[in-house]
N, C-alpha and C. Protein backbone atom coordinates (compact mmCIF):
# COMPACT_ATOMS: atom_id res chain seq x y z
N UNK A 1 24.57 139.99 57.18
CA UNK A 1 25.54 140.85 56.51
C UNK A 1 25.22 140.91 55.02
N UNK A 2 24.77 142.23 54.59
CA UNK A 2 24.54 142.62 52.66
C UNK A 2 26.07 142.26 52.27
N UNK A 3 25.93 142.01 51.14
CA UNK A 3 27.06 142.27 49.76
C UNK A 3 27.86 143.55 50.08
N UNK A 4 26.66 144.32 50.11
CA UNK A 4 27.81 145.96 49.73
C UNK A 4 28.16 146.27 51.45
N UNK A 5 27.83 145.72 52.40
CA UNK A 5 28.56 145.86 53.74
C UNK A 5 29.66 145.56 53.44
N UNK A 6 29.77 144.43 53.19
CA UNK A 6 31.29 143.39 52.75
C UNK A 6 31.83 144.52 52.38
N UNK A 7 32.00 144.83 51.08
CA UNK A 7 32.55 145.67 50.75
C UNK A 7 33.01 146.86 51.15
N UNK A 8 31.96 147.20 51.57
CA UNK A 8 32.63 148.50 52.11
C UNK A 8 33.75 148.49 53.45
N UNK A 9 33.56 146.92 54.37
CA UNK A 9 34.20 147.20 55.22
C UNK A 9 35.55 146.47 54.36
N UNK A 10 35.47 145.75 53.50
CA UNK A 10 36.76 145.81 52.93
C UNK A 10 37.12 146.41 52.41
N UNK A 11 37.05 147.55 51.73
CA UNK A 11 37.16 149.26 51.66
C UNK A 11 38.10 149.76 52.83
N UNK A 12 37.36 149.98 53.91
CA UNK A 12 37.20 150.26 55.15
C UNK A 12 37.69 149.74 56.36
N UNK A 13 38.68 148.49 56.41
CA UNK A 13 39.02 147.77 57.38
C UNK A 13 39.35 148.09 58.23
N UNK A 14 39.84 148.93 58.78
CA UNK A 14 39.93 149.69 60.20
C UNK A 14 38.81 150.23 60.68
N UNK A 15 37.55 150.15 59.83
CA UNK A 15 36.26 150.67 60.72
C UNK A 15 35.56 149.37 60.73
N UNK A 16 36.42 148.21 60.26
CA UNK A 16 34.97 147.46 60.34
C UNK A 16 33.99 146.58 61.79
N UNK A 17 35.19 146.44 62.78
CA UNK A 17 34.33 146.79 63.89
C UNK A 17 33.88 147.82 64.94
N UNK A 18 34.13 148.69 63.94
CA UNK A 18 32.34 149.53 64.56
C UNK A 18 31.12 149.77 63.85
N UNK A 19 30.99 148.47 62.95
CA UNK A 19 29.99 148.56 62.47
C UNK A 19 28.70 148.47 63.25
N UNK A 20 28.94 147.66 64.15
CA UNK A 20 27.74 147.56 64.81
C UNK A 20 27.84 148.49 66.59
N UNK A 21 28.75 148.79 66.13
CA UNK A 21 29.10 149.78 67.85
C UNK A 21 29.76 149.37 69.01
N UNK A 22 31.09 149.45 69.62
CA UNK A 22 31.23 148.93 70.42
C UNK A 22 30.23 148.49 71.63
N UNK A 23 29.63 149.59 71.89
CA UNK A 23 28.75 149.64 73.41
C UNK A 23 28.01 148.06 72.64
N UNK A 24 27.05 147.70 71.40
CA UNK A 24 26.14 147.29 71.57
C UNK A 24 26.76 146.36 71.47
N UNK A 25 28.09 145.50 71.13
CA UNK A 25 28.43 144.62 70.98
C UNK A 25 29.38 144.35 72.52
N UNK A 26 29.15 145.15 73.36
CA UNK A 26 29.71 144.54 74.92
C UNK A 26 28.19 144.36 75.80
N UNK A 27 27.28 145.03 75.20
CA UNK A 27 26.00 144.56 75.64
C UNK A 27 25.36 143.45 75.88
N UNK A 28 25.51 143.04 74.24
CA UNK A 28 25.23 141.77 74.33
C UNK A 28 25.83 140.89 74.83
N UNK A 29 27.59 140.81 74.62
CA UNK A 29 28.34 140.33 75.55
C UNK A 29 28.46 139.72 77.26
N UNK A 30 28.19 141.31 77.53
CA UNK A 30 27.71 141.00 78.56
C UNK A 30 25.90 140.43 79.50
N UNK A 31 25.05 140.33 78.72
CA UNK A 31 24.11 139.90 78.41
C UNK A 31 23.97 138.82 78.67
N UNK A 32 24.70 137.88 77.77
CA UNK A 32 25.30 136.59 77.76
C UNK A 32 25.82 136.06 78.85
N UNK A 33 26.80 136.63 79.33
CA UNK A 33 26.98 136.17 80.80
C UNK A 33 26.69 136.37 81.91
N UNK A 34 25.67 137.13 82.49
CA UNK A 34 24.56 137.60 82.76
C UNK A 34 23.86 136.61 82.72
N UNK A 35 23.33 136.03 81.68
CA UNK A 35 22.21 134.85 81.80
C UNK A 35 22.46 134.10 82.10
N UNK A 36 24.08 133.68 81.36
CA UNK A 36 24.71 132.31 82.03
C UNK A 36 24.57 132.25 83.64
N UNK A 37 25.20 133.14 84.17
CA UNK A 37 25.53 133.50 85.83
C UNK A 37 24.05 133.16 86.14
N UNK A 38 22.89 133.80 85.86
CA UNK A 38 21.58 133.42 86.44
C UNK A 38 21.04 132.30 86.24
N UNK A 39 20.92 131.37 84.86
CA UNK A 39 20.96 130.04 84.99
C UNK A 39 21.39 129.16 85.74
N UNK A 40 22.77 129.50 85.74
CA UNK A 40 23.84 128.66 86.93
C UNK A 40 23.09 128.85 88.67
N UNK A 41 22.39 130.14 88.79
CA UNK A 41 22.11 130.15 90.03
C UNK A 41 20.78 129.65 90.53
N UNK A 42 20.10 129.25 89.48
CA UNK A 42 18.79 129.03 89.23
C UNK A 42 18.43 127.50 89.17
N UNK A 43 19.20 127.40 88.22
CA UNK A 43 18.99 125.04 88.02
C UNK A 43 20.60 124.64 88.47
N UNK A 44 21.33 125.10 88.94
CA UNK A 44 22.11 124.43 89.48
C UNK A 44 22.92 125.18 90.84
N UNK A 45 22.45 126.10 91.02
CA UNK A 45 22.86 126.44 92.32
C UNK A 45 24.43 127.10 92.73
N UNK A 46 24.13 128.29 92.99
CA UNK A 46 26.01 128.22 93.63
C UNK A 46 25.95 127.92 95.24
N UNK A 47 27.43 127.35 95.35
CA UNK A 47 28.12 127.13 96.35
C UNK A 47 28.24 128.83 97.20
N UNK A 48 27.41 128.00 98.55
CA UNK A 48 27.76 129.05 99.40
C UNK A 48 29.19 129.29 99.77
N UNK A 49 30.50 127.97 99.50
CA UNK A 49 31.78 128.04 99.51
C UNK A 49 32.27 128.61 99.01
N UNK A 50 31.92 129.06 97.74
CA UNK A 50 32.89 130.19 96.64
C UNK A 50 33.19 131.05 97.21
N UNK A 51 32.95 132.18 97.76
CA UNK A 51 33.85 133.05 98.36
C UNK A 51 35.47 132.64 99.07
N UNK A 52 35.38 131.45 99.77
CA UNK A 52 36.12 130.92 100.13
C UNK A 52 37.06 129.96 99.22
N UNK A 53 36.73 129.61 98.33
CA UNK A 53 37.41 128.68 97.01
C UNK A 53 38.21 129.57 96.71
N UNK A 54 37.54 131.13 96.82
CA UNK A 54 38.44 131.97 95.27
C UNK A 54 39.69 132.28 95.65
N UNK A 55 40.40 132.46 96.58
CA UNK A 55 41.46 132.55 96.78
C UNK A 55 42.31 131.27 96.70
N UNK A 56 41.96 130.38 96.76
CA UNK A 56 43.19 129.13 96.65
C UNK A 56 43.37 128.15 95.24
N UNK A 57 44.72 128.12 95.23
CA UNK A 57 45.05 127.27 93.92
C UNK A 57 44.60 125.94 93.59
N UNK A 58 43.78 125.80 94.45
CA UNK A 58 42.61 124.56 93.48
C UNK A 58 41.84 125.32 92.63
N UNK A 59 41.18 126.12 93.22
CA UNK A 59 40.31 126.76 92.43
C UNK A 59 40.71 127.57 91.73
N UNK A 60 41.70 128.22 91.60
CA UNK A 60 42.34 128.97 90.14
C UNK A 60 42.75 128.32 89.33
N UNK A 61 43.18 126.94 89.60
CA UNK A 61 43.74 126.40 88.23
C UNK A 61 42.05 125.74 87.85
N UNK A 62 41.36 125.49 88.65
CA UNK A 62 39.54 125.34 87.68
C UNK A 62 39.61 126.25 86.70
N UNK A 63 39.51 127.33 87.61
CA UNK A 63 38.46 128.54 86.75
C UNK A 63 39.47 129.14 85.78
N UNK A 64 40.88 129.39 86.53
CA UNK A 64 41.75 129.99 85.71
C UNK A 64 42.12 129.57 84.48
N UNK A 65 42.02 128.35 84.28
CA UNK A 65 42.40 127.41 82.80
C UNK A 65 41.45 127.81 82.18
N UNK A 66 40.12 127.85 82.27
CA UNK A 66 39.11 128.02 81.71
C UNK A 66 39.00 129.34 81.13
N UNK A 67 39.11 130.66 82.20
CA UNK A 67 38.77 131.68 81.51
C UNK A 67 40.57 131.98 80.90
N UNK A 68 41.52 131.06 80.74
CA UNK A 68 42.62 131.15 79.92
C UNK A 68 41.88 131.16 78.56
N UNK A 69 41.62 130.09 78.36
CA UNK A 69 41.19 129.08 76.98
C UNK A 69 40.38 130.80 76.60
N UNK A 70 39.20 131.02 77.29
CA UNK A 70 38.27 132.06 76.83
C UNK A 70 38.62 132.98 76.28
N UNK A 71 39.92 133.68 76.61
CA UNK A 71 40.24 134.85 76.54
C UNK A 71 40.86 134.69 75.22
N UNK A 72 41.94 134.04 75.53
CA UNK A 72 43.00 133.60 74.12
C UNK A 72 42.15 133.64 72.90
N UNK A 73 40.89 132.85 73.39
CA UNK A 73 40.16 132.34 71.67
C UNK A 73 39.56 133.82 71.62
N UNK A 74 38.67 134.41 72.43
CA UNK A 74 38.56 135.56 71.66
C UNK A 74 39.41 136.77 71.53
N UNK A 75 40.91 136.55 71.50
CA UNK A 75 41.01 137.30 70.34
C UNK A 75 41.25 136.94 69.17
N UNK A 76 41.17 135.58 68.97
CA UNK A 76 41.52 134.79 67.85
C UNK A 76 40.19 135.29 66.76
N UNK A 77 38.92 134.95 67.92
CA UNK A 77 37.52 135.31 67.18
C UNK A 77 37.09 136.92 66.78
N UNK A 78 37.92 137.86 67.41
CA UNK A 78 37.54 139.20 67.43
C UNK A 78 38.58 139.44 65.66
N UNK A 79 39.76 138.67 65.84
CA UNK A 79 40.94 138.92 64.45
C UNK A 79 39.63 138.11 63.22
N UNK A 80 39.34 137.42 63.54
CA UNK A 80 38.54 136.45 62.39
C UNK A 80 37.33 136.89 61.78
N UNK A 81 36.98 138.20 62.51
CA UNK A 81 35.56 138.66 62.11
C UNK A 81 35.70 139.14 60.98
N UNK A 82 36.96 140.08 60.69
CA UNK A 82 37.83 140.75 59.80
C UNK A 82 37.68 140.37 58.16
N UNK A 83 37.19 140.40 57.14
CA UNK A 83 37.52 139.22 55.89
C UNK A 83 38.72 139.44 55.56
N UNK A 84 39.49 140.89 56.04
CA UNK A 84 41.20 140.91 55.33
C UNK A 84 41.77 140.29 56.45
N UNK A 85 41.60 139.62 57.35
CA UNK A 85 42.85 138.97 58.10
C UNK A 85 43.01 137.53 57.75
N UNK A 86 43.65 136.97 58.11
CA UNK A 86 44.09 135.76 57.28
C UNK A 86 43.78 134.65 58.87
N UNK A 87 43.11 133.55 58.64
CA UNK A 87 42.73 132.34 59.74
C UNK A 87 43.88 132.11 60.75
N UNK A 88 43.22 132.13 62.16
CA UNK A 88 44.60 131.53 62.90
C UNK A 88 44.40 130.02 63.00
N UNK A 89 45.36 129.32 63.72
CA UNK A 89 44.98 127.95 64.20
C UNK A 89 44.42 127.66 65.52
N UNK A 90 43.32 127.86 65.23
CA UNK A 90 42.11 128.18 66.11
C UNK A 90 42.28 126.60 66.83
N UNK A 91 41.72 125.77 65.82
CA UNK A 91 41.22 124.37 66.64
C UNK A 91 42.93 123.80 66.95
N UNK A 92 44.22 123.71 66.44
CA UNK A 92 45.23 123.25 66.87
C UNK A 92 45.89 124.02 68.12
N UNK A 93 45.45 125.30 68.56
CA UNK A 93 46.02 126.01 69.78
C UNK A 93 45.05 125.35 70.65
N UNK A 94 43.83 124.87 70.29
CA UNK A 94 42.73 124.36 71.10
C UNK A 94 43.29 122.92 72.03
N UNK A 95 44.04 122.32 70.61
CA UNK A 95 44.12 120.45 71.20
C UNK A 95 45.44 120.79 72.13
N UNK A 96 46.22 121.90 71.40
CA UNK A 96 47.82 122.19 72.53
C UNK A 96 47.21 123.32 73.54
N UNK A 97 46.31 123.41 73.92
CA UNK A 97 46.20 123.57 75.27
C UNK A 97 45.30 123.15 76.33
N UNK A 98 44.78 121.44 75.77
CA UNK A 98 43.87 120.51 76.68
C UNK A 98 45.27 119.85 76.94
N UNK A 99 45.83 119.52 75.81
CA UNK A 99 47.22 118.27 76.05
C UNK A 99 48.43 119.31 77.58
N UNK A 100 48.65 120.82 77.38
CA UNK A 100 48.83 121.09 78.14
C UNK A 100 48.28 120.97 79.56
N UNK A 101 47.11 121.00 79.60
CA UNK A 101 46.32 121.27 80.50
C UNK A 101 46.28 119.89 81.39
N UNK A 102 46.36 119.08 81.24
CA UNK A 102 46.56 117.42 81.18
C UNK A 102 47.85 117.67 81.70
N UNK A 103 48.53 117.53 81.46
CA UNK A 103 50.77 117.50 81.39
C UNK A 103 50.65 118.51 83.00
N UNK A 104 49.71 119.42 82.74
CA UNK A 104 50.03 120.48 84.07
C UNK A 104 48.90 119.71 85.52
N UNK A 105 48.02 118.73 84.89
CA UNK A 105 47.78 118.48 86.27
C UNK A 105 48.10 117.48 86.82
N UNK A 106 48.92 116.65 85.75
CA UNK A 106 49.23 115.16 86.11
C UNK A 106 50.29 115.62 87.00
N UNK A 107 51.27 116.70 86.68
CA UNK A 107 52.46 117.50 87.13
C UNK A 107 51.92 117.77 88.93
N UNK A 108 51.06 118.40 88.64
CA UNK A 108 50.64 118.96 90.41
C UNK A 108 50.77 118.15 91.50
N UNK A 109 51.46 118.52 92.53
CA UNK A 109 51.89 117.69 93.60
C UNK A 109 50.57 117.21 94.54
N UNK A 110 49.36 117.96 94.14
CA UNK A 110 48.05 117.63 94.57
C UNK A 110 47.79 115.91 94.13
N UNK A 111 47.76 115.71 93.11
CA UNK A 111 47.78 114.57 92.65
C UNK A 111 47.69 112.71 93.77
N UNK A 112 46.39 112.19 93.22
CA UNK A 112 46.88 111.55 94.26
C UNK A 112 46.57 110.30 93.61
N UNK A 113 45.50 109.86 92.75
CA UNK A 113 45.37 108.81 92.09
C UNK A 113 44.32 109.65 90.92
N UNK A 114 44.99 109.43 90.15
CA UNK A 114 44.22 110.10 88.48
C UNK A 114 42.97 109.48 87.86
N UNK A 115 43.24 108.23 87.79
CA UNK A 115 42.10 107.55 87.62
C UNK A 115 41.00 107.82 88.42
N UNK A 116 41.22 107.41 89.61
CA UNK A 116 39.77 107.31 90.43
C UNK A 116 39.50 109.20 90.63
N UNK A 117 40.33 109.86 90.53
CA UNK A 117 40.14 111.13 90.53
C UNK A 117 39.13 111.68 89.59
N UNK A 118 39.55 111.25 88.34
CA UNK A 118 38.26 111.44 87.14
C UNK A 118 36.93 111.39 87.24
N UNK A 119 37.11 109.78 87.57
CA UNK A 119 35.27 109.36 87.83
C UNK A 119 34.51 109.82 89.27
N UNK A 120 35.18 110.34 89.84
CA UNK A 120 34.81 111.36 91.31
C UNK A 120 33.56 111.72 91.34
N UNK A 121 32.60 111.99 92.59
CA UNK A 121 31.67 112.82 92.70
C UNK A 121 30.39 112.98 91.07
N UNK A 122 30.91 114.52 90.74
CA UNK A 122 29.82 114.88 89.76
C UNK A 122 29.67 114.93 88.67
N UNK A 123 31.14 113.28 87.67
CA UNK A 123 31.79 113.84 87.28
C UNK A 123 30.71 113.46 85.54
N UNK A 124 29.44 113.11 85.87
CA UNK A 124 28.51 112.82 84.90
C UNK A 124 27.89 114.35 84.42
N UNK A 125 27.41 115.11 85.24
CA UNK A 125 26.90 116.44 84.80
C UNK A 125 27.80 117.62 84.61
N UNK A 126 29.00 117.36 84.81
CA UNK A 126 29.79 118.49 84.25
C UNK A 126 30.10 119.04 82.48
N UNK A 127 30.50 117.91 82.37
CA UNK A 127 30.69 118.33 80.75
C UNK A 127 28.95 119.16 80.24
N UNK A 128 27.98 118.01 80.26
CA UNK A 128 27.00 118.53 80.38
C UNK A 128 26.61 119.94 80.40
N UNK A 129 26.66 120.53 81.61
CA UNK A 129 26.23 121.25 82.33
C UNK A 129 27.02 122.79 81.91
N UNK A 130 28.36 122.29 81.50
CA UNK A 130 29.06 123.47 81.02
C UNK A 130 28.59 123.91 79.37
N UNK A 131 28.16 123.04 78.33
CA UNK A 131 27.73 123.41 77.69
C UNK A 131 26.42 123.62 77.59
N UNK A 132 25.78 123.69 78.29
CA UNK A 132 24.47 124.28 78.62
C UNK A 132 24.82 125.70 79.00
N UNK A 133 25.60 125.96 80.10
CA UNK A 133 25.96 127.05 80.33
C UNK A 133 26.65 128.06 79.59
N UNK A 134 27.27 127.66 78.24
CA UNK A 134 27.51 128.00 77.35
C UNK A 134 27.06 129.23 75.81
N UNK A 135 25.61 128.43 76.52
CA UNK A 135 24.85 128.33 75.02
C UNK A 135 24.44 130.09 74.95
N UNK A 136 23.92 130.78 76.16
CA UNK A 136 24.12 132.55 76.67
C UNK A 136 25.23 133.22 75.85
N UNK A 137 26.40 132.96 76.56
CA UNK A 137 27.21 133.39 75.86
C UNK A 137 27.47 132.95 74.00
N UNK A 138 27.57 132.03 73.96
CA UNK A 138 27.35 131.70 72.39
C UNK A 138 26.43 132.61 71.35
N UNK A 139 25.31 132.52 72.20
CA UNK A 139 23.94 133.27 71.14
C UNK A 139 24.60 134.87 70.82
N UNK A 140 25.22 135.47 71.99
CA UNK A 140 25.78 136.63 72.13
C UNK A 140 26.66 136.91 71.20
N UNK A 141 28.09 136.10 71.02
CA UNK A 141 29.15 135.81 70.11
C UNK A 141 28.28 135.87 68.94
N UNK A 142 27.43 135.21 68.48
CA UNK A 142 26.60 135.14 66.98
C UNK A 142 25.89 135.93 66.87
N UNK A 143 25.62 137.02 67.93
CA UNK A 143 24.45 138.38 68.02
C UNK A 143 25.82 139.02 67.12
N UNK A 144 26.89 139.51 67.34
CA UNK A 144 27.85 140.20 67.46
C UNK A 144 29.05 139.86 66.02
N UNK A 145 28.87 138.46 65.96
CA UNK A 145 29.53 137.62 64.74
C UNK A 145 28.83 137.92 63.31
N UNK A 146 27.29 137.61 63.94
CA UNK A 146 26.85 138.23 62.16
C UNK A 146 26.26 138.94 61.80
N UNK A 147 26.76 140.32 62.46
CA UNK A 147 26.72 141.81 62.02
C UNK A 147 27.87 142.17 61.22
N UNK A 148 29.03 141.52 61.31
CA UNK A 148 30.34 141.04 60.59
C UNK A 148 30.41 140.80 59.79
N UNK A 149 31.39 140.39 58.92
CA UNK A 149 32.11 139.78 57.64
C UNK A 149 32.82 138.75 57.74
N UNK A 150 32.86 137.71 58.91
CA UNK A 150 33.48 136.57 58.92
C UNK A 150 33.67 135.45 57.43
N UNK A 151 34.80 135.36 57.33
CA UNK A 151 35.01 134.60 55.80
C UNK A 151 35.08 132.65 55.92
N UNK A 152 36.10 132.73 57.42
CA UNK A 152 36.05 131.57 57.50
C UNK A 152 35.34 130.72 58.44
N UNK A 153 34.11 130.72 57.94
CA UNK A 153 33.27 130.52 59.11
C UNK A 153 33.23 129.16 60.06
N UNK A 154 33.66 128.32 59.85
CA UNK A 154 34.16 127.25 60.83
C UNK A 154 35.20 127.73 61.59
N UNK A 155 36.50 128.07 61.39
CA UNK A 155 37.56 128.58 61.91
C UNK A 155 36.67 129.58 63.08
N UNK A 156 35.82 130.34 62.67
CA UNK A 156 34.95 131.42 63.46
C UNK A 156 34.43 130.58 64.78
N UNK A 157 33.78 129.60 64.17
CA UNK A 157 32.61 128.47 64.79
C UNK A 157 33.59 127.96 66.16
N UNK A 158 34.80 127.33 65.60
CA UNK A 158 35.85 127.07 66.78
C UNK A 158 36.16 128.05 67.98
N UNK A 159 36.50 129.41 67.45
CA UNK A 159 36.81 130.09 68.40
C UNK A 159 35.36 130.84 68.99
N UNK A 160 34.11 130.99 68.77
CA UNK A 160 33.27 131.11 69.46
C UNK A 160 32.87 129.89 70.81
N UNK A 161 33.01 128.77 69.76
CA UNK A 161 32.54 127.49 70.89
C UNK A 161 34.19 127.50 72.06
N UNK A 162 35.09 128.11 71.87
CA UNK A 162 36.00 128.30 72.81
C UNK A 162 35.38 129.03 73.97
N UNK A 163 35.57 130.15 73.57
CA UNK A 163 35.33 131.26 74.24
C UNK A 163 34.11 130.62 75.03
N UNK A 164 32.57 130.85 74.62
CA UNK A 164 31.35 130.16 75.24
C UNK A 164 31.72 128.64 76.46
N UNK A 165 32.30 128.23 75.81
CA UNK A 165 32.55 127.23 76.72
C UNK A 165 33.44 127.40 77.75
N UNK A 166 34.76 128.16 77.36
CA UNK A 166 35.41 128.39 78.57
C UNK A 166 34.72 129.62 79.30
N UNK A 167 33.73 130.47 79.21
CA UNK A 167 33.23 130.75 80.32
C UNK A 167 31.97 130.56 80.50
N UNK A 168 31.54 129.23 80.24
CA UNK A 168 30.50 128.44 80.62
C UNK A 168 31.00 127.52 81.65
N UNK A 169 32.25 127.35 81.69
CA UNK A 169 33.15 126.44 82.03
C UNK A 169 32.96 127.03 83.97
N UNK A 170 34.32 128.42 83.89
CA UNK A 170 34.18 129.45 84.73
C UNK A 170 33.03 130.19 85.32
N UNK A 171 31.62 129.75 84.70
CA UNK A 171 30.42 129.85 85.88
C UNK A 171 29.78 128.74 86.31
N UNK A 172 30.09 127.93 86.19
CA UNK A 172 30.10 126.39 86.30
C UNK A 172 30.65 126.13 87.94
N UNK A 173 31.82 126.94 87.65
CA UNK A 173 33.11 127.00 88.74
C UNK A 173 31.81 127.42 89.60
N UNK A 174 31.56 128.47 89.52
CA UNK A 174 30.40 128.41 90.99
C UNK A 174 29.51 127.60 92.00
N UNK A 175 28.98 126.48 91.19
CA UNK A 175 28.52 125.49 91.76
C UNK A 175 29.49 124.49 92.35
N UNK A 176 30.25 124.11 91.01
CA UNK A 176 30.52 123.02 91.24
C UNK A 176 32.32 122.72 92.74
N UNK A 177 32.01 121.26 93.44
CA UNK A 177 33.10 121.80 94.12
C UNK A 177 33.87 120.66 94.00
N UNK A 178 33.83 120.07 93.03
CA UNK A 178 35.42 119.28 92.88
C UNK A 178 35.96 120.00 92.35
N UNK A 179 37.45 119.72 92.95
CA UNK A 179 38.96 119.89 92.82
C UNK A 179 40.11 119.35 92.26
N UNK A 180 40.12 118.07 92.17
CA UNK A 180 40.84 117.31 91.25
C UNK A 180 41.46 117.54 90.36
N UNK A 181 42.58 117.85 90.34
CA UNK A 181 42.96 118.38 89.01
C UNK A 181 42.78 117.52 87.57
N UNK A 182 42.65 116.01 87.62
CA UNK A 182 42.63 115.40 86.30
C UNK A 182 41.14 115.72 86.29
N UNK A 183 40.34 115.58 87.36
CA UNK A 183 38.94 115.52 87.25
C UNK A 183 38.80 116.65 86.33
N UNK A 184 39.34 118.19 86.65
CA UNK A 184 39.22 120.08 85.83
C UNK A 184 39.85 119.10 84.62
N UNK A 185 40.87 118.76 84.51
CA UNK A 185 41.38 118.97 83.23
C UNK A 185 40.66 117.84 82.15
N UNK A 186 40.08 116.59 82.57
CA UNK A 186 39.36 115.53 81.53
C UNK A 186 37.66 116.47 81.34
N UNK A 187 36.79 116.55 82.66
CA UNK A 187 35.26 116.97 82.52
C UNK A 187 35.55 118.31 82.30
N UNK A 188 36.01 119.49 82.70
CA UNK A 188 36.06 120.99 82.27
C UNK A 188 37.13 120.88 80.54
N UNK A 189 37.60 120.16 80.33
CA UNK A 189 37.99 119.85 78.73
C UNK A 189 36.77 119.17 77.86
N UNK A 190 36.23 118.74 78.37
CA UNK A 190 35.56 118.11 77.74
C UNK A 190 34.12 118.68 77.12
N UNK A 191 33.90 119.49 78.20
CA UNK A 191 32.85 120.40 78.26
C UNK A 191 33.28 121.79 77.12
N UNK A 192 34.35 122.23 77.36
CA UNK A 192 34.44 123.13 76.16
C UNK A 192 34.47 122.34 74.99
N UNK A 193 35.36 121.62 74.69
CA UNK A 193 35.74 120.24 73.20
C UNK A 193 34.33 120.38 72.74
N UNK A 194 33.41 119.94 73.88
CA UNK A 194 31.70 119.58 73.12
C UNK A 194 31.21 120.73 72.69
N UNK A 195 31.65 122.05 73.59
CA UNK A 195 30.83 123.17 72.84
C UNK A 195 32.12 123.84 71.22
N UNK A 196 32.97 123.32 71.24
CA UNK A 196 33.69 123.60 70.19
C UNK A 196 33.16 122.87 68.73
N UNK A 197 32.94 121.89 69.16
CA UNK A 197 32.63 120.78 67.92
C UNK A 197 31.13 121.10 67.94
N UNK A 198 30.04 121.91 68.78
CA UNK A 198 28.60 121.84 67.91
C UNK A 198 28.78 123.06 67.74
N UNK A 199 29.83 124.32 68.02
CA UNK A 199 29.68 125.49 67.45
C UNK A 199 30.22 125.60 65.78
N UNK A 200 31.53 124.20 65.56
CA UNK A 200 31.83 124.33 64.59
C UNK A 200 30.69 123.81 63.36
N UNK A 201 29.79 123.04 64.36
CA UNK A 201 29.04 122.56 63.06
C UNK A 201 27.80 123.13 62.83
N UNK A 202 27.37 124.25 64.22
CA UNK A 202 26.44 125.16 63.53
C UNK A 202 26.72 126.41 63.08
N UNK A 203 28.07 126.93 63.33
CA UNK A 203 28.52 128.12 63.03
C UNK A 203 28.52 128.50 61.48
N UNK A 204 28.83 127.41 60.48
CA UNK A 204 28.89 127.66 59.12
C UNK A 204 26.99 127.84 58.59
N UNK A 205 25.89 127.41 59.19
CA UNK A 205 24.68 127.27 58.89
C UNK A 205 24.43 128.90 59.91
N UNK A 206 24.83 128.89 60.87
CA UNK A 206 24.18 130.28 61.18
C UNK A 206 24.65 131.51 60.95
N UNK A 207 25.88 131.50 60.51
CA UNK A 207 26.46 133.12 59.71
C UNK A 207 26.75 133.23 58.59
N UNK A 208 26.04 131.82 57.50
CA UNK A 208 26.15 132.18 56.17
C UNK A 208 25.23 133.58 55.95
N UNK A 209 25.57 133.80 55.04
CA UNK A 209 25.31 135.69 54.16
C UNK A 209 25.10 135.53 52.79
């Protein structure tokens, strides 16, 4: 992003995302998850079960929490690109809705022992694995982020590593087939948290201007 871009889209704030075009900025978007989805099918495999998962409330509160988190943050990240809008509380809507997320599965009548539920099955390559799956969508968010005027660029960094992670999270959901609800809510939290905290700390080094 030049000097006199800045400007002008602060001039200009109602045009300033179309600076770079809608189409090319759902391109890449979608691009991103696109690769993710083919990675996932490639080094880790989907479940020939998913078709069958997607209808039942184990598997919506997986995937559904996840592409919650996603959605929410980007519009937090789409308001933040803006330099006249003012920062949301990006990373504190973040911690109040793992602590939710936690409260809602300890709550579930599924529930059967929490502890041993956690350390379950796969529960070493998940976090992992979701921010790997992540990283597609991320590059995309920063294809799209610094064609922009983002001011507060950590605040930015948070709600990208949201978004990326919660639907790194939600193609993840494809492979993977635990159910557990503490298991979704500690390793699928954990896995976004990690891509939140290295987006926040490369986000200020990759969209300085």
């Amino acid at each position: 992003m030049k000097t006199d871009d800045w400007i002008d889209m602060l001039a200009h704030p109602a045009a300033q995302l179309e600076a770079q075009g809608k189409q090319a900025q759902y391109l890449w978007l979608g691009s991103g998850l696109l690769v993710a989805v083919a990675l996932c099918a490639v080094f880790w495999g989907v479940d020939a079960r998913w078709p069958q998962w997607f209808s039942t409330w184990p598997y919506a509160f997986k995937a559904g929490s996840a592409l919650l988190v996603a959605a929410l943050a980007a519009i937090a990240w789409r308001r933040l690109l803006s330099p006249t809008q003012e920062p949301l509380p990006v990373r504190s809507g973040l911690l109040m809705s793992w602590a939710v997320l936690v409260l809602v599965a300890l709550a579930m009548p599924a529930l059967d022992a929490p502890l041993r539920d956690i350390w379950q099955g796969t529960w070493r390559q998940c976090a992992p694995s979701i921010v790997l799956l992540a990283v597609p969508v991320w590059v995309a968010l920063w294809q799209v982020s610094k064609q922009q005027a983002p001011v507060h660029l950590r605040t930015v960094g948070a709600a990208m590593g949201a978004v990326s992670g919660g639907v790194g999270a939600v193609v993840y959901s494809l492979h993977c087939s635990e159910f557990a609800p503490m298991f979704i809510a500690v390793w699928y939290g954990l896995g976004i948290a990690a891509s939140v905290l290295l987006s926040v700390w490369l986000a200020p080094r990759a969209l300085r201007w």
